[in-house]
Protein backbone atom coordinates (compact mmCIF):
# COMPACT_ATOMS: atom_id res chain seq x y z
CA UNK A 1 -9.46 19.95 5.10
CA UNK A 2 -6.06 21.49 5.34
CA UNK A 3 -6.42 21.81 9.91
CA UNK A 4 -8.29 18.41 10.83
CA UNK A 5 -8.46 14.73 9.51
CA UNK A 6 -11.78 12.59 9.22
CA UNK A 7 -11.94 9.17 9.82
CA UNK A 8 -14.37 6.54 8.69
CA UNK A 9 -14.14 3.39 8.41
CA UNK A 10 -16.40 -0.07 8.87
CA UNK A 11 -16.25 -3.48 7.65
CA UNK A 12 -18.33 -4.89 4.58
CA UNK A 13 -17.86 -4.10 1.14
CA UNK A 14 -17.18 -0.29 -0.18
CA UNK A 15 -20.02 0.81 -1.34
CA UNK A 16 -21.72 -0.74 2.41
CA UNK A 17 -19.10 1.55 4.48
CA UNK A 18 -19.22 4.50 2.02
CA UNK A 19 -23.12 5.66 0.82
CA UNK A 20 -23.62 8.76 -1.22
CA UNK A 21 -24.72 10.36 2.15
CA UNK A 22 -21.29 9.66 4.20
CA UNK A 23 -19.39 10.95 1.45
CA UNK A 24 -21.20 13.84 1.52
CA UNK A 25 -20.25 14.48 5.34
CA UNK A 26 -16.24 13.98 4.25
CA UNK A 27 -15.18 17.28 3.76
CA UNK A 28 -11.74 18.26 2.45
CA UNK A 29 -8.81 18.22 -0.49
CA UNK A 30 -6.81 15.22 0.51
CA UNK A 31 -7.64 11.85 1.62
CA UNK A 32 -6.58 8.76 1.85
CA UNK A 33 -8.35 5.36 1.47
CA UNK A 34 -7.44 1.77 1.96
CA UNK A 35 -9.02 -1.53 1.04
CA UNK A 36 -8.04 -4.80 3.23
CA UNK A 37 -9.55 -8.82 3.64
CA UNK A 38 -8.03 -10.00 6.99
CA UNK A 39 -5.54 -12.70 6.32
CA UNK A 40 -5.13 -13.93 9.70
CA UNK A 41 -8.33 -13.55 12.09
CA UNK A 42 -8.85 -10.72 13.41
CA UNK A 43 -9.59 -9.84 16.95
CA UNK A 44 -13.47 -8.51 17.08
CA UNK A 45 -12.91 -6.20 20.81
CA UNK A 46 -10.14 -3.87 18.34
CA UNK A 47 -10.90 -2.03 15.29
CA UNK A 48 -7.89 -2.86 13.13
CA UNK A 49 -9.49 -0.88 9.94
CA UNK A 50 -7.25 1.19 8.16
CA UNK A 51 -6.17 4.16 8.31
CA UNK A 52 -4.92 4.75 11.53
CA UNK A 53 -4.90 8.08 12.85
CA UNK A 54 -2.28 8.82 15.72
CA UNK A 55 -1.18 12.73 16.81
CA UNK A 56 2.58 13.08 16.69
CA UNK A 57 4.20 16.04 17.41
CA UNK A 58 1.18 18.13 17.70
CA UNK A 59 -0.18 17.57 13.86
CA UNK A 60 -2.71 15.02 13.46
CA UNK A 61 -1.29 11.86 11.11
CA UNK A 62 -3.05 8.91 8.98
CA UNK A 63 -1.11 5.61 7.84
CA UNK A 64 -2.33 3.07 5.57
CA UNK A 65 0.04 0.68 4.76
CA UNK A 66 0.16 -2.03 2.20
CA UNK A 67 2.50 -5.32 3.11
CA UNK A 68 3.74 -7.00 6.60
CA UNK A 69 6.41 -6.83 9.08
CA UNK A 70 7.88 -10.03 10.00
CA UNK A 71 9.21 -8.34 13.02
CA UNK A 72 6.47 -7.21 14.63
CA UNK A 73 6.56 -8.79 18.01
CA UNK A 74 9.84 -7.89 18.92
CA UNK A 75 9.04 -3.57 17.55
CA UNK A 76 5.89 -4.25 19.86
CA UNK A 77 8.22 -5.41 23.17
CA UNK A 78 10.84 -2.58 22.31
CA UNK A 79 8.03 0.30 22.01
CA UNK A 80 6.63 -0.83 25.26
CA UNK A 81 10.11 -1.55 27.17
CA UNK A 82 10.79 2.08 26.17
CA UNK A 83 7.83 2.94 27.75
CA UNK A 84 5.64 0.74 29.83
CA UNK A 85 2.23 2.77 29.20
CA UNK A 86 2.48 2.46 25.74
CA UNK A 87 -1.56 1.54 24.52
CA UNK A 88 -2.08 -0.29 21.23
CA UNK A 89 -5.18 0.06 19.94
CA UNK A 90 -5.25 -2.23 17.24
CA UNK A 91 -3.10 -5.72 16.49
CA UNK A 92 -2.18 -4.48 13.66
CA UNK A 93 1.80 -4.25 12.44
CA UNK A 94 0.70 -0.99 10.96
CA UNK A 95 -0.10 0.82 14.42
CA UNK A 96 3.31 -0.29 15.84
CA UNK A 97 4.96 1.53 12.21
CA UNK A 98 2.80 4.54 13.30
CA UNK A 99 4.22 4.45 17.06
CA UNK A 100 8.06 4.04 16.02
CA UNK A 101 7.18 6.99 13.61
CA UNK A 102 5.98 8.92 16.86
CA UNK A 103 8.76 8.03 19.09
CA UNK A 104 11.43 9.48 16.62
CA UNK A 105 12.61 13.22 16.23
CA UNK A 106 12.40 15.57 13.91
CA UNK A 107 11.00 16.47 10.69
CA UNK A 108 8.13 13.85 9.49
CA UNK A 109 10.83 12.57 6.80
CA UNK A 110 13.32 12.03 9.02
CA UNK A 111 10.84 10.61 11.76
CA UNK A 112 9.91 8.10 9.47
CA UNK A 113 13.96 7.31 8.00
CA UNK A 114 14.14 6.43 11.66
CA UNK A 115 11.21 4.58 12.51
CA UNK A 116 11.94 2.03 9.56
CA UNK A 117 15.06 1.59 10.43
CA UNK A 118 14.96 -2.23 12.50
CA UNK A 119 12.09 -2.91 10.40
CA UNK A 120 11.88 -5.91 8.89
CA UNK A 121 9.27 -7.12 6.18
CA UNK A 122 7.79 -4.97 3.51
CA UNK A 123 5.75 -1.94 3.28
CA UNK A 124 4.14 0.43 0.94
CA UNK A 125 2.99 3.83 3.04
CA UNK A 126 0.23 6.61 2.33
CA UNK A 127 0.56 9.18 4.90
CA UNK A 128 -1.71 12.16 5.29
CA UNK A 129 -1.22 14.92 7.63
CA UNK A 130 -3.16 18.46 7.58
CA UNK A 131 -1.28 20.23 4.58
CA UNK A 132 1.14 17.05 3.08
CA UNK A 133 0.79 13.81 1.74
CA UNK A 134 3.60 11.05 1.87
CA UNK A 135 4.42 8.02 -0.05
CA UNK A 136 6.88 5.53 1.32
CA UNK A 137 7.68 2.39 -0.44
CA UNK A 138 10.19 -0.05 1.21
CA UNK A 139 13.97 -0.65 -0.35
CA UNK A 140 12.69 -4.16 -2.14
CA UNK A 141 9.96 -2.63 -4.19
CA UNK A 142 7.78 -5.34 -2.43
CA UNK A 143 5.12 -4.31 -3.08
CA UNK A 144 3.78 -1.88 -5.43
CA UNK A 145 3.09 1.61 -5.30
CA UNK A 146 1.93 4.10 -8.59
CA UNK A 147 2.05 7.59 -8.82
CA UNK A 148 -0.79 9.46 -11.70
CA UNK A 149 -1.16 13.17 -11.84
CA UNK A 150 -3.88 15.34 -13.11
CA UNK A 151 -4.88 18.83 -13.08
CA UNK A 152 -2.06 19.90 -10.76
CA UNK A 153 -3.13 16.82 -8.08
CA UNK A 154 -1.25 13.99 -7.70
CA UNK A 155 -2.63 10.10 -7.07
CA UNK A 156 -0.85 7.12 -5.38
CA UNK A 157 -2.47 3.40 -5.72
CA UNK A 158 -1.74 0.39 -5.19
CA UNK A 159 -1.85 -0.18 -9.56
CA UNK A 160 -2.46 1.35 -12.34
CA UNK A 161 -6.46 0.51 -13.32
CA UNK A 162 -7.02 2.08 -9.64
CA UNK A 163 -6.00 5.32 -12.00
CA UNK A 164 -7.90 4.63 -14.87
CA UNK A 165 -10.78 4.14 -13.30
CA UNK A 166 -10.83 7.69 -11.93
CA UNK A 167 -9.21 8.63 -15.46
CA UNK A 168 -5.99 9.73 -14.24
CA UNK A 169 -2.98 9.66 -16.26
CA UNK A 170 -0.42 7.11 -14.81
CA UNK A 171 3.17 8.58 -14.25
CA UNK A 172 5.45 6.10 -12.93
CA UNK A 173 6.26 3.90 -10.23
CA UNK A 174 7.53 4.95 -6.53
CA UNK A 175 11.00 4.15 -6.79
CA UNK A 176 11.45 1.15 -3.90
CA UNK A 177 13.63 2.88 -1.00
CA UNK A 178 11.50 6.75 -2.15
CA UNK A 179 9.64 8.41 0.22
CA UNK A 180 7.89 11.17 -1.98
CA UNK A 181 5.93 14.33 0.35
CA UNK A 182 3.33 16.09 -1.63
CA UNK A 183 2.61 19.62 -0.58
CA UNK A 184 1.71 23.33 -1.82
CA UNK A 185 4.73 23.67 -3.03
CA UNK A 186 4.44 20.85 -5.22
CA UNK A 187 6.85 16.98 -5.15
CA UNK A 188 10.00 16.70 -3.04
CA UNK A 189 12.13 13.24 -2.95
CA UNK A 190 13.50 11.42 -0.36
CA UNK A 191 15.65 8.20 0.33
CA UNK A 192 14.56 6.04 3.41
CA UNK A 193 18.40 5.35 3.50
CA UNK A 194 21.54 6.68 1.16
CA UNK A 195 20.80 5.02 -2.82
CA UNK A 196 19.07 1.81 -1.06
CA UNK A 197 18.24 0.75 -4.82
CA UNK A 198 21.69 0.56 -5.44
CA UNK A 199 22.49 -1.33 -1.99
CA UNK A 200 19.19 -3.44 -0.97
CA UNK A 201 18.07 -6.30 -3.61
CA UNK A 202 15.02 -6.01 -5.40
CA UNK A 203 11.81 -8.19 -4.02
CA UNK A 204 8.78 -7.84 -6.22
CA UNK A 205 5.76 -10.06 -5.26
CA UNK A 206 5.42 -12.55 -7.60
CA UNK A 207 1.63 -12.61 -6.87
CA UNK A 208 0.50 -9.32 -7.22
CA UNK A 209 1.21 -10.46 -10.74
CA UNK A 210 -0.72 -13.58 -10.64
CA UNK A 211 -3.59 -13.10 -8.52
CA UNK A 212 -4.23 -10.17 -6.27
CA UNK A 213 -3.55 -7.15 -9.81
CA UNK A 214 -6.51 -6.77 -12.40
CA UNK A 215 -5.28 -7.66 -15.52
CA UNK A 216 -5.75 -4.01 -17.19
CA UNK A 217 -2.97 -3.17 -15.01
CA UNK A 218 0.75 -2.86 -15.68
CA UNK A 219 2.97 -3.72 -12.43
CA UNK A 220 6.66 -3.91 -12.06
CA UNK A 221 6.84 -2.67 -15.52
CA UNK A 222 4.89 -5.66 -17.08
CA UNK A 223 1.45 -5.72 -18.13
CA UNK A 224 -0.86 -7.98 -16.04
CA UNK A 225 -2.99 -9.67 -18.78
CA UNK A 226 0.25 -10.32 -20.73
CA UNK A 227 2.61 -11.99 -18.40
CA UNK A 228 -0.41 -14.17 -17.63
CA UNK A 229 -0.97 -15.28 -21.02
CA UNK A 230 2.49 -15.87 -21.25
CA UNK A 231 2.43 -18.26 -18.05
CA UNK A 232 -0.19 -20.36 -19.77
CA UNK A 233 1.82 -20.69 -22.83
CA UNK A 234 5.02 -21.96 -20.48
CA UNK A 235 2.54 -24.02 -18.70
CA UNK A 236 1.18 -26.00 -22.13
CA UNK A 237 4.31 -26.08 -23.49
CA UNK A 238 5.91 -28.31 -20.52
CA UNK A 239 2.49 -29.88 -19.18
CA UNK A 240 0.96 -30.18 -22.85
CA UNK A 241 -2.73 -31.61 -22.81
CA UNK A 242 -3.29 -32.27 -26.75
CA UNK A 243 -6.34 -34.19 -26.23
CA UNK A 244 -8.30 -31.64 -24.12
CA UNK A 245 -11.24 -29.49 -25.73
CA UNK A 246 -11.61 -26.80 -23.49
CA UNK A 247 -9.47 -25.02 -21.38
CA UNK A 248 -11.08 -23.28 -18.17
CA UNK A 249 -9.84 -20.58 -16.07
CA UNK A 250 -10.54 -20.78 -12.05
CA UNK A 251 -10.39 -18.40 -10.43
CA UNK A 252 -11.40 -14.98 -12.72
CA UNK A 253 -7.81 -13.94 -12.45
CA UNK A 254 -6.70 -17.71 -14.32
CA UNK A 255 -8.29 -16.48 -17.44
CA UNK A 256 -5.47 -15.24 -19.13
CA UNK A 257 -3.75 -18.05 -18.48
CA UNK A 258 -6.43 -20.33 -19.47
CA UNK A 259 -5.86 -18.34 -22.90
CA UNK A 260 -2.40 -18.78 -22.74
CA UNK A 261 -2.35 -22.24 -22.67
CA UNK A 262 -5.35 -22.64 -25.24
């Protein structure tokens, strides 16, 4: 609300953690929401729901971060040789990010240019503080990151159909290696390191495009439902099936593909 951040956060589906009536209690102008399945099991004593909310230098700050740091367990034994009290509430990567980010100096941009630096893996970054927003995406373009604007507000996701389903017009992509701070006075950009698109090579997950995107959504500057078609069609023309009479997609996401290769 421009002086304090709210947290909530629970696990089940969306509309379990969020009813009309907690929505109603989340006052303010920015947020920040994020969406996970655990891919490795989680441990039930720690609440590793995202985002986190750590105070650094005074100013309350929320991460939510998209990808995973291959690194993690040697960041976690340097944080805590640095300083033997160190707590970690969670055992998440995303908390250790969010401690490095603390342990820096400086302004938040140059807090985080320092915290990543070591880091290994990929990340995509929302963070909120009381009167700025921030959008980091990692020098690979990993994973992806959008940017839509409307009516003088600006809109990161994940991709694009997150945007159209709020009917905001799409912009662009976050550059990989950007971080972008959103404030009153409107977009500033920032390099995590000097031109890392020019230096670091690019890394796009070949399965956002195949599984985890919607197909109404255009990623890495392709559309969704398109490259999968396309896929199907490579995939009949070197496994042909000529005497098949139906094709079927499995999972939902195969469907396009399925009509590819029909």
């Amino acid at each position: 609300d421009g002086a304090h951040l709210y947290r909530h956060a629970g696990a089940g589906i969306v509309q379990e953690v969020f009813p009309q009536l907690t929505l109603d209690r989340l006052h303010g102008r920015s947020a920040v929401l994020h969406l996970r399945y655990s891919t490795v099991a989680d441990n039930p004593d720690r609440d590793n729901t995202q985002p986190i909310v750590l105070t650094i230098a005074g100013s309350e700050v929320a991460i939510a971060h998209n990808g995973n740091l291959t690194n993690v367990a040697e960041l976690r034994a340097d944080l805590r040789a640095q300083d033997p009290n160190t707590v970690f509430k969670t055992s998440t990567d995303t908390e250790v990010l969010l401690h490095r980010i603390a342990r820096s100096a400086g302004t938040m941009v140059e807090r985080i240019q320092q915290a990543v630096r070591g880091v290994q893996g990929t990340y995509a970054l929302i963070l909120l503080l009381p009167d700025k927003m921030i959008a980091v995406r990692d020098p690979s373009g990993n994973r992806p990151l959008v940017l839509g604007q409307r009516d003088g507000a600006s809109y990161f996701a994940s991709e694009t159909s997150a945007l159209l389903q709020v009917e905001v017009p799409y912009i662009r992509e976050v550059s990989p290696g950007k971080i972008l701070v959103i404030d009153k006075d409107g977009e500033k950009s920032h390099w995590i390191t000097p031109a890392p698109h020019e230096k670091v090579p690019k890394a796009f997950d070949i399965f956002e495009l195949l599984y985890y995107a919607l197909p109404s959504s255009t990623m890495f500057g392709i559309s969704v439902s398109h490259y999968r078609q396309y896929l199907g069609e490579m995939l009949e023309r070197y496994h042909p099936v000529p005497e098949a009479d139906i094709v079927v997609g499995v999972p939902d996401s195969a469907l396009a593909i399925a009509e590819g290769f029909a």
